[in-house]
Protein backbone atom coordinates (compact mmCIF):
# COMPACT_ATOMS: atom_id res chain seq x y z
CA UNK A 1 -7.37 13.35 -58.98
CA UNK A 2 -6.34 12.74 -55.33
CA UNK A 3 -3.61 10.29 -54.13
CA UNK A 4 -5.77 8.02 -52.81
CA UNK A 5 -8.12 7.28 -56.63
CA UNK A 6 -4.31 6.55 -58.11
CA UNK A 7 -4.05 3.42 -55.66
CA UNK A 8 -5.69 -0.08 -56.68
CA UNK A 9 -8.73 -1.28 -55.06
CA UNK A 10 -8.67 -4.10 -53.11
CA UNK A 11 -11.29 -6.71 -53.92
CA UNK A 12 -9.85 -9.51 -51.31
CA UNK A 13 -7.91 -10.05 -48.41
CA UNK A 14 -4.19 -8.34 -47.98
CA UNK A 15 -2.12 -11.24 -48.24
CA UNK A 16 1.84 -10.16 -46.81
CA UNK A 17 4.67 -12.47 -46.84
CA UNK A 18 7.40 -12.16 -43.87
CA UNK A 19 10.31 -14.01 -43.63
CA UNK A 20 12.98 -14.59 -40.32
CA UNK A 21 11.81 -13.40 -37.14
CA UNK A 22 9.33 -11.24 -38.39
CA UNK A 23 7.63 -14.64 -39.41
CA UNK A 24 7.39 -15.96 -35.19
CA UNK A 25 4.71 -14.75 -33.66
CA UNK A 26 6.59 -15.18 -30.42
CA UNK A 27 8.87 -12.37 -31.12
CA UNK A 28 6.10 -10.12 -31.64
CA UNK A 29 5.62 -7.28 -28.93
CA UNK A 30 2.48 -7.62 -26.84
CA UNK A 31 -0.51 -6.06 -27.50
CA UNK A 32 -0.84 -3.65 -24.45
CA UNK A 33 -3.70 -3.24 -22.33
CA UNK A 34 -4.64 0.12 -22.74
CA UNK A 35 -7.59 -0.10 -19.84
CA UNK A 36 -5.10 -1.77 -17.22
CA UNK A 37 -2.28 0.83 -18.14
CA UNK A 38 -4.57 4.05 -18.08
CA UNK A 39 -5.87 2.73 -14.06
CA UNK A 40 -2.34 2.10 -12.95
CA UNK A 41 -1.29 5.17 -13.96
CA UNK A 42 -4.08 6.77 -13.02
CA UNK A 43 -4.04 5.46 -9.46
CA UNK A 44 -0.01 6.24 -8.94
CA UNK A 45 -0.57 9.60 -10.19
CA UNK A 46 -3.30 10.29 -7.24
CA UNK A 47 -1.23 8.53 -5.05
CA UNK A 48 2.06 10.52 -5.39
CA UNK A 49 -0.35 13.83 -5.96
CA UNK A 50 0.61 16.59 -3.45
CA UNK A 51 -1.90 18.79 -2.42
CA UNK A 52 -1.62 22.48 -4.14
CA UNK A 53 -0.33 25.27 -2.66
CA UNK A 54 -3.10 27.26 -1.72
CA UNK A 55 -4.23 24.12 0.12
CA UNK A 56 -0.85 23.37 2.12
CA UNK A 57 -0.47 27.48 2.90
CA UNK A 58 -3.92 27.31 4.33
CA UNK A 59 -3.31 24.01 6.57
CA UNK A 60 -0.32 25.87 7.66
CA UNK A 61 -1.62 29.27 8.27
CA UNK A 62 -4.63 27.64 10.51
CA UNK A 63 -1.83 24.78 11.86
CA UNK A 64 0.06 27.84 13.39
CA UNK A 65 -2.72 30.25 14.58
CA UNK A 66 -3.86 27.16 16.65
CA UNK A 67 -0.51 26.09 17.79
CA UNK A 68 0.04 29.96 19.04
CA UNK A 69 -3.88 30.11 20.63
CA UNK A 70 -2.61 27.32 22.56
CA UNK A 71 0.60 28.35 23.63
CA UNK A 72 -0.69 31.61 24.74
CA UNK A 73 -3.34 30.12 26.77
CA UNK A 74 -0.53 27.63 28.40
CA UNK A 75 1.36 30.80 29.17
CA UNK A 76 -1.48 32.40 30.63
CA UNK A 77 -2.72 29.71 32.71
CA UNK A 78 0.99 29.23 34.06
CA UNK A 79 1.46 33.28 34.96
CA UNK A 80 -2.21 33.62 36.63
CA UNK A 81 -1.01 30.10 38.74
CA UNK A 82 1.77 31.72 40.10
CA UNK A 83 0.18 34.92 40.77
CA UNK A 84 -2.17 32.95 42.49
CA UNK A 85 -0.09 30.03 44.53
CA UNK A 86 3.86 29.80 43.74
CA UNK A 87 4.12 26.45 44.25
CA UNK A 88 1.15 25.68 42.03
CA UNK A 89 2.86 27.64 39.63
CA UNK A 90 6.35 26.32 39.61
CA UNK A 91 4.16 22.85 39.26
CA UNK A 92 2.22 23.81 36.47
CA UNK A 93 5.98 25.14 34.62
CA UNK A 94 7.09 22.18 34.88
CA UNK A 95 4.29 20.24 33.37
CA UNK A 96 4.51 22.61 30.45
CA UNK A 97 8.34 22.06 29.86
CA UNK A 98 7.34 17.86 30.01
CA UNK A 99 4.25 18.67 27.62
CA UNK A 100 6.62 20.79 25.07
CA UNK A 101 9.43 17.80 25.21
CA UNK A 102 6.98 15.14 24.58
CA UNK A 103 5.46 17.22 21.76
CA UNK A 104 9.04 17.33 20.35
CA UNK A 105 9.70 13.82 20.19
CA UNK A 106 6.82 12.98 19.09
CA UNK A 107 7.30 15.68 15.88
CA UNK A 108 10.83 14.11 15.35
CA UNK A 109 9.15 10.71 15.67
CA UNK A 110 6.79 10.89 12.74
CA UNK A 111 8.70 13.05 10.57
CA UNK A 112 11.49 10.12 10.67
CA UNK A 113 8.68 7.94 9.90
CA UNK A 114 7.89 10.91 6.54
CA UNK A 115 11.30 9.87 5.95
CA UNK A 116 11.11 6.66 6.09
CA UNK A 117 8.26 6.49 3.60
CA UNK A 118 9.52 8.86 1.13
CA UNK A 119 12.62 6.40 0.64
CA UNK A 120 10.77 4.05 0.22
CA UNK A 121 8.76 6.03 -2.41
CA UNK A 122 11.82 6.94 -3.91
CA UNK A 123 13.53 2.96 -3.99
CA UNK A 124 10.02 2.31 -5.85
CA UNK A 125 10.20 4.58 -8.27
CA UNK A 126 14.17 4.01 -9.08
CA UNK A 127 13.41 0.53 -9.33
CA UNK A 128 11.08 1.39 -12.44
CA UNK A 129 13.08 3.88 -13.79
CA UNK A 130 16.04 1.28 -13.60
CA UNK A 131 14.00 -1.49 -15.77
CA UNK A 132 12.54 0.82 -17.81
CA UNK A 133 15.63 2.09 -19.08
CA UNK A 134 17.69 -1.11 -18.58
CA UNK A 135 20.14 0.95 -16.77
CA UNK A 136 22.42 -1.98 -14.93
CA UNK A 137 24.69 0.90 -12.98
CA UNK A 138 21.42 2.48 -11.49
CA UNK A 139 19.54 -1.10 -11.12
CA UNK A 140 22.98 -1.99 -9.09
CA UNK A 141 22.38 1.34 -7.06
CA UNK A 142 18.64 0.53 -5.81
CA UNK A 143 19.48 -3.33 -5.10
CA UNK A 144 22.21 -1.56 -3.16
CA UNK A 145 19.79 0.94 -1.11
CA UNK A 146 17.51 -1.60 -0.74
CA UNK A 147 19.90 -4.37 0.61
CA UNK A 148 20.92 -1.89 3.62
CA UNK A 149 18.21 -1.05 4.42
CA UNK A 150 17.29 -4.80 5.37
CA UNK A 151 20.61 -5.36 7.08
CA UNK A 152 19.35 -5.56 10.30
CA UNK A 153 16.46 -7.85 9.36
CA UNK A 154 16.75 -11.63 10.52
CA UNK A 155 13.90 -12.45 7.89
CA UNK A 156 16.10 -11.28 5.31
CA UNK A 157 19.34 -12.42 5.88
CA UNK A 158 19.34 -16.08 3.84
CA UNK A 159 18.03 -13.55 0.57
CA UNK A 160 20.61 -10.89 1.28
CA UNK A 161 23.29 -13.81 1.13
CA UNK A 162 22.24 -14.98 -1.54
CA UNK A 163 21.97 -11.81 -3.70
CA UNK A 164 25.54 -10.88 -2.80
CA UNK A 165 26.74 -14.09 -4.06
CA UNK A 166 24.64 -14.17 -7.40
CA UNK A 167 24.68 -10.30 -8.23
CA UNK A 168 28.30 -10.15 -9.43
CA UNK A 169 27.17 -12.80 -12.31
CA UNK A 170 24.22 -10.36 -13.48
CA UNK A 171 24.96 -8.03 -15.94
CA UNK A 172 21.24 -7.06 -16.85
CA UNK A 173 19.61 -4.38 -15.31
CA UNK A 174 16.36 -6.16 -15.34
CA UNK A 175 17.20 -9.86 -14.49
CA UNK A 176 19.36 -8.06 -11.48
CA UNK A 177 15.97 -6.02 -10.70
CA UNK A 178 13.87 -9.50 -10.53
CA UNK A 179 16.74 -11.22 -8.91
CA UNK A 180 16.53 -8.71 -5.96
CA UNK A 181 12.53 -9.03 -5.66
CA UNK A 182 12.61 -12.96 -5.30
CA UNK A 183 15.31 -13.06 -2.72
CA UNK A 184 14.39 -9.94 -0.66
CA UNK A 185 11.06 -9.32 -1.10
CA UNK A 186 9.39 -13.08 -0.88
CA UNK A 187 9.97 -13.15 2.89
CA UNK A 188 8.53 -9.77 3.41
CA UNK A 189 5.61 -10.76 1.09
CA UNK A 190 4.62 -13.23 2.70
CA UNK A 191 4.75 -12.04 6.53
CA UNK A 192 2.66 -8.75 4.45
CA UNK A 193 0.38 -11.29 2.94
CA UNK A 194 -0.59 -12.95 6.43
CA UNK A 195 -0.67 -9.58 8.39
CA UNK A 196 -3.54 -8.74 5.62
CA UNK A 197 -5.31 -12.29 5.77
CA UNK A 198 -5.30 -11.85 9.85
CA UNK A 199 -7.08 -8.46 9.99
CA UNK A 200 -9.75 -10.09 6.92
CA UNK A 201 -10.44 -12.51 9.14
CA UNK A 202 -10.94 -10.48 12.01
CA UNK A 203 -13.26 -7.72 10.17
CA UNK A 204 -15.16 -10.91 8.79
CA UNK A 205 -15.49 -12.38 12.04
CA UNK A 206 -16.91 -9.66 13.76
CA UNK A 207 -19.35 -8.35 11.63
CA UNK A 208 -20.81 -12.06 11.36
CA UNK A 209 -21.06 -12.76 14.46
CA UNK A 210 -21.18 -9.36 16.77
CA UNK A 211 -24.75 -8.24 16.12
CA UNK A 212 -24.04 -4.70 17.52
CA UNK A 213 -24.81 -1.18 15.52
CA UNK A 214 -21.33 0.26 14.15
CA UNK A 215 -19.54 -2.62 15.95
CA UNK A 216 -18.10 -3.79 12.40
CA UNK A 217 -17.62 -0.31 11.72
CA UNK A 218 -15.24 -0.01 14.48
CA UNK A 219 -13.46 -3.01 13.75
CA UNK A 220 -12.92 -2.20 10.32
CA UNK A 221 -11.75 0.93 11.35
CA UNK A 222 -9.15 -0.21 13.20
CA UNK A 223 -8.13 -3.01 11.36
CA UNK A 224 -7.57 -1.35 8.57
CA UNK A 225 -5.42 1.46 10.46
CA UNK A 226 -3.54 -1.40 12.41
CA UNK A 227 -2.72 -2.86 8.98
CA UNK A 228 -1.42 -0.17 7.46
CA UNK A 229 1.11 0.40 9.99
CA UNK A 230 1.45 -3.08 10.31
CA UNK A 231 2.67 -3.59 6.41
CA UNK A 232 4.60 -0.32 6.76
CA UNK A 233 6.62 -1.83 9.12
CA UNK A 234 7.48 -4.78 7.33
CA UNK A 235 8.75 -3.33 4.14
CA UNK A 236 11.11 -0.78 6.76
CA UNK A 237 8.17 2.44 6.42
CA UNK A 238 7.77 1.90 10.52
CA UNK A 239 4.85 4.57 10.19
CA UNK A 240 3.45 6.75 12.99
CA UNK A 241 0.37 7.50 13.84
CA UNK A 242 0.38 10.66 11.23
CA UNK A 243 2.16 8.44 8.67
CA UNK A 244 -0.41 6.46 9.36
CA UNK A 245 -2.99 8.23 8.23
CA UNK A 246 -1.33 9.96 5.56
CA UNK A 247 -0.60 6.14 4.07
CA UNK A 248 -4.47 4.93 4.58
CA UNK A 249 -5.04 8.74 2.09
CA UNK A 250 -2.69 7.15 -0.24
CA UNK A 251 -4.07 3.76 -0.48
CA UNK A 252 -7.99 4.68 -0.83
CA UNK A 253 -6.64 7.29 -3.50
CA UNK A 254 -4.92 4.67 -5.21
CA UNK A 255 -7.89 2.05 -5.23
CA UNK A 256 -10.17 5.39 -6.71
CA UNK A 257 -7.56 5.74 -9.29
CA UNK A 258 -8.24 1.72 -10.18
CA UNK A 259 -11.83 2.60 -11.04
CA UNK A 260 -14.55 1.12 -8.80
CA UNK A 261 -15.37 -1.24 -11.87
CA UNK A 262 -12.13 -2.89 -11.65
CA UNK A 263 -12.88 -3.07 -7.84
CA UNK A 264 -16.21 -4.03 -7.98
CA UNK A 265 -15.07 -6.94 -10.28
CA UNK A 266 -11.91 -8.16 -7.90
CA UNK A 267 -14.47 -8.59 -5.57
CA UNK A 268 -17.25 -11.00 -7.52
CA UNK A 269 -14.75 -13.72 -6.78
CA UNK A 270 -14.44 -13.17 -3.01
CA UNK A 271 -18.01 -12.53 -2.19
CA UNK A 272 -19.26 -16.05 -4.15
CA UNK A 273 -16.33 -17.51 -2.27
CA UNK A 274 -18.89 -17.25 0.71
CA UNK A 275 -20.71 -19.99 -0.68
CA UNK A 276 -24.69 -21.32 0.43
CA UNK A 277 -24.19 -19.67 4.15
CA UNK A 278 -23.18 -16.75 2.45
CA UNK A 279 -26.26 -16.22 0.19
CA UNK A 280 -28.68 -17.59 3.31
CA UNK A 281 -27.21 -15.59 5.86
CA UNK A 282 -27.21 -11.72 5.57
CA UNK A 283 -24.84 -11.30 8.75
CA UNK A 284 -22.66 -13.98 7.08
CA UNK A 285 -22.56 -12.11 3.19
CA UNK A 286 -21.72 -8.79 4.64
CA UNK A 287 -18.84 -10.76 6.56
CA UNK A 288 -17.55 -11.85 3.80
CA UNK A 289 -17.72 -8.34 1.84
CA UNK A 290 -15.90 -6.45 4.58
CA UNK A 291 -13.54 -9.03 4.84
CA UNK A 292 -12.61 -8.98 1.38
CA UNK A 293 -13.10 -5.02 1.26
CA UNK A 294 -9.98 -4.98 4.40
CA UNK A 295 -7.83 -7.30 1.71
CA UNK A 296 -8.44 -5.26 -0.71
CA UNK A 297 -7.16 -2.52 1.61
CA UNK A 298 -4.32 -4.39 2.82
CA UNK A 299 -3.26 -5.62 -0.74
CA UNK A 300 -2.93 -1.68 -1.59
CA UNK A 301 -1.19 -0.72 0.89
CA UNK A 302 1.63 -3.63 0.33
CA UNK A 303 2.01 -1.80 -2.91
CA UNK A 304 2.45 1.59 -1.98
CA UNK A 305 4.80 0.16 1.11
CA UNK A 306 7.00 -2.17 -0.81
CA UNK A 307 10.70 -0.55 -2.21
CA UNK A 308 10.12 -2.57 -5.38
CA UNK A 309 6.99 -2.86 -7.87
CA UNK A 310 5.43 -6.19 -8.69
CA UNK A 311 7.16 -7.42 -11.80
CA UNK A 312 9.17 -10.85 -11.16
CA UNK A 313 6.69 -12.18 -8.30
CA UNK A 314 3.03 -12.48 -8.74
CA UNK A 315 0.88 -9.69 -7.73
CA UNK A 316 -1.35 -11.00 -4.90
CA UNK A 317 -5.05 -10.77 -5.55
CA UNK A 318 -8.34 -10.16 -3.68
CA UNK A 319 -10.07 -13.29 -4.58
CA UNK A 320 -7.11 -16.14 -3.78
CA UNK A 321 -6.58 -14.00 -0.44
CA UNK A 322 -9.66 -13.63 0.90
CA UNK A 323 -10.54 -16.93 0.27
CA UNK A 324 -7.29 -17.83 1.97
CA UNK A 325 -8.31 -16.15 4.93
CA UNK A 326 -11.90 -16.95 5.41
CA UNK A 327 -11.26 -20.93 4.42
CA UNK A 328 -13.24 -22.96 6.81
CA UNK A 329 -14.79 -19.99 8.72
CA UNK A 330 -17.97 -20.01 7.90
CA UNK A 331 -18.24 -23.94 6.75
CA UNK A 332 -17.17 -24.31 10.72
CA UNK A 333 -19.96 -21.63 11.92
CA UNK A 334 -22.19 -23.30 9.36
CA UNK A 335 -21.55 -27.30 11.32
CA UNK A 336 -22.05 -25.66 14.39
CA UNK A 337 -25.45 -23.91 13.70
CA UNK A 338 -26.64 -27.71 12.48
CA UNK A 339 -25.33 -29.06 15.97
């Protein structure tokens, strides 16, 4: 006879007494959302993904033979020039010595601004570790980092005083951790937060009201790319045009890792938002789409630019922001058309 035909059948409900805290349902731990956890994870893991090896030797190997195609050719242009005319020559030397400088600074240029991202990376995922672990000696360390590197920011200057006089009373790691987000990040939020309502509007604007072929892909385009370096700045990133780039990757791999359900449902909100003219007007919905699709963009990227996650303020969402940004818009194009 098994284990399990010794045990008594149950004919009824399991009725289980408990007693002291295990009796408040308040105490209880949350019931996690599995769906919400897997995409977050999902979409920082393709976010902080490096390329493989194969891929970066190959980018290299074709990276150089171009770079030395080019500087051959250079050389070769320069020595038939001066076979040619001297003075054309010397001229054409020279032009290749400014050419190689500004090629220089502009390399040290964006890989400061490489640097500049990757602490920020790094602040982000200290910050974590630090609450996770309710380490108070390593959540001091990142309110540290993060502190100097806002200490030449006007906008920040009333929070920074006001952390250094209510840190020394903190002695958790993750009331410390929110107590750092409020005061330093709230400014910087909400200068991010109307950089990304600005370039919704615009994007929204222009495709309801420029009637010309690939004219609102354009201006997405560069709205987008304008507000990524935009929000880089803000949070201290200060981007380059590579960085750029190399952020926009980041972002659009994070919002794949969300799932285009989760997407797709962010976005119900903002496109009803659009109201009658919305529905009426085909030039007027899609307005309202790519506007909320360059939120959704911008919203991202304030993520993967900020030094500290979303835990003590509220994360910003698609719906409240385009809405935000598109109030009275349309209902002003829509009083118009009547007149």
């Amino acid at each position: 006879m098994s284990p399990l035909e010794d045990q008594p059948r149950l004919h009824g409900p399991l009725m289980q007494e408990y007693e002291g805290d295990a009796a408040d349902p308040g105490l209880a731990d949350a019931v996690p959302d599995a769906g919400a956890a897997r995409a977050l994870h999902t979409a920082a893991f393709l976010a902080q993904r490096r390329g493989s090896g194969f891929k970066r030797f190959a980018l290299w190997v074709f990276g150089s033979l171009f770079t030395l195609v080019l500087s051959v050719s250079a050389w070769n242009f320069v020595i038939g020039l001066f076979s040619a005319n001297n003075a054309l020559g010397w001229l054409a030397f020279v032009l290749l010595i400014l050419a190689l400088f500004v090629v220089v600074v502009l390399a040290g240029k964006e890989l400061m601004a490489f640097s500049r991202m990757a602490r920020l990376d790094k602040l982000r995922v200290a910050a974590a570790e630090a609450r996770l672990a309710a380490d108070l000696k390593a959540a001091r360390a990142v309110v540290a980092s993060i502190a100097s590197l806002y200490t030449d920011r006007a906008d920040t200057a009333w929070g920074r005083a006001r952390l250094a006089e209510r840190e020394a009373d903190v002695f958790d790691a993750d009331a410390l951790l929110s107590l750092a987000e409020v005061e330093l990040m709230a400014p910087l939020d909400r200068a991010a937060l109307a950089e990304v309502e600005a370039a919704a509007r615009q994007v929204a604007t222009v495709t309801a009201f420029v009637p010309l072929a690939l004219a609102d892909v354009a201006t997405a385009l560069y709205s987008n790319l304008k507000l990524i370096r935009r929000l880089s700045e803000i949070y201290g990133g200060r981007s380059g045009s590579m960085g750029s780039f190399r952020l926009m990757r980041r972002v659009f791999s994070a919002l794949l890792g969300a799932g285009a359900i989760a997407l797709a449902d962010d976005l119900v909100g903002s496109v009803a938002s659009g109201g009658i003219l919305a529905k009426i007007s085909r030039r007027f919905g899609e307005g309202v789409v790519n506007g909320a699709l360059t939120a959704r963009v911008g919203l991202a990227a304030m993520e993967l630019s900020r030094p500290m996650p979303f835990v003590a303020l509220p994360r910003p969402g698609t719906s409240a922001t385009t809405s935000r940004a598109l109030a009275g818009l349309f209902g002003r194009a829509e009083k118009a058309g009547q007149e």
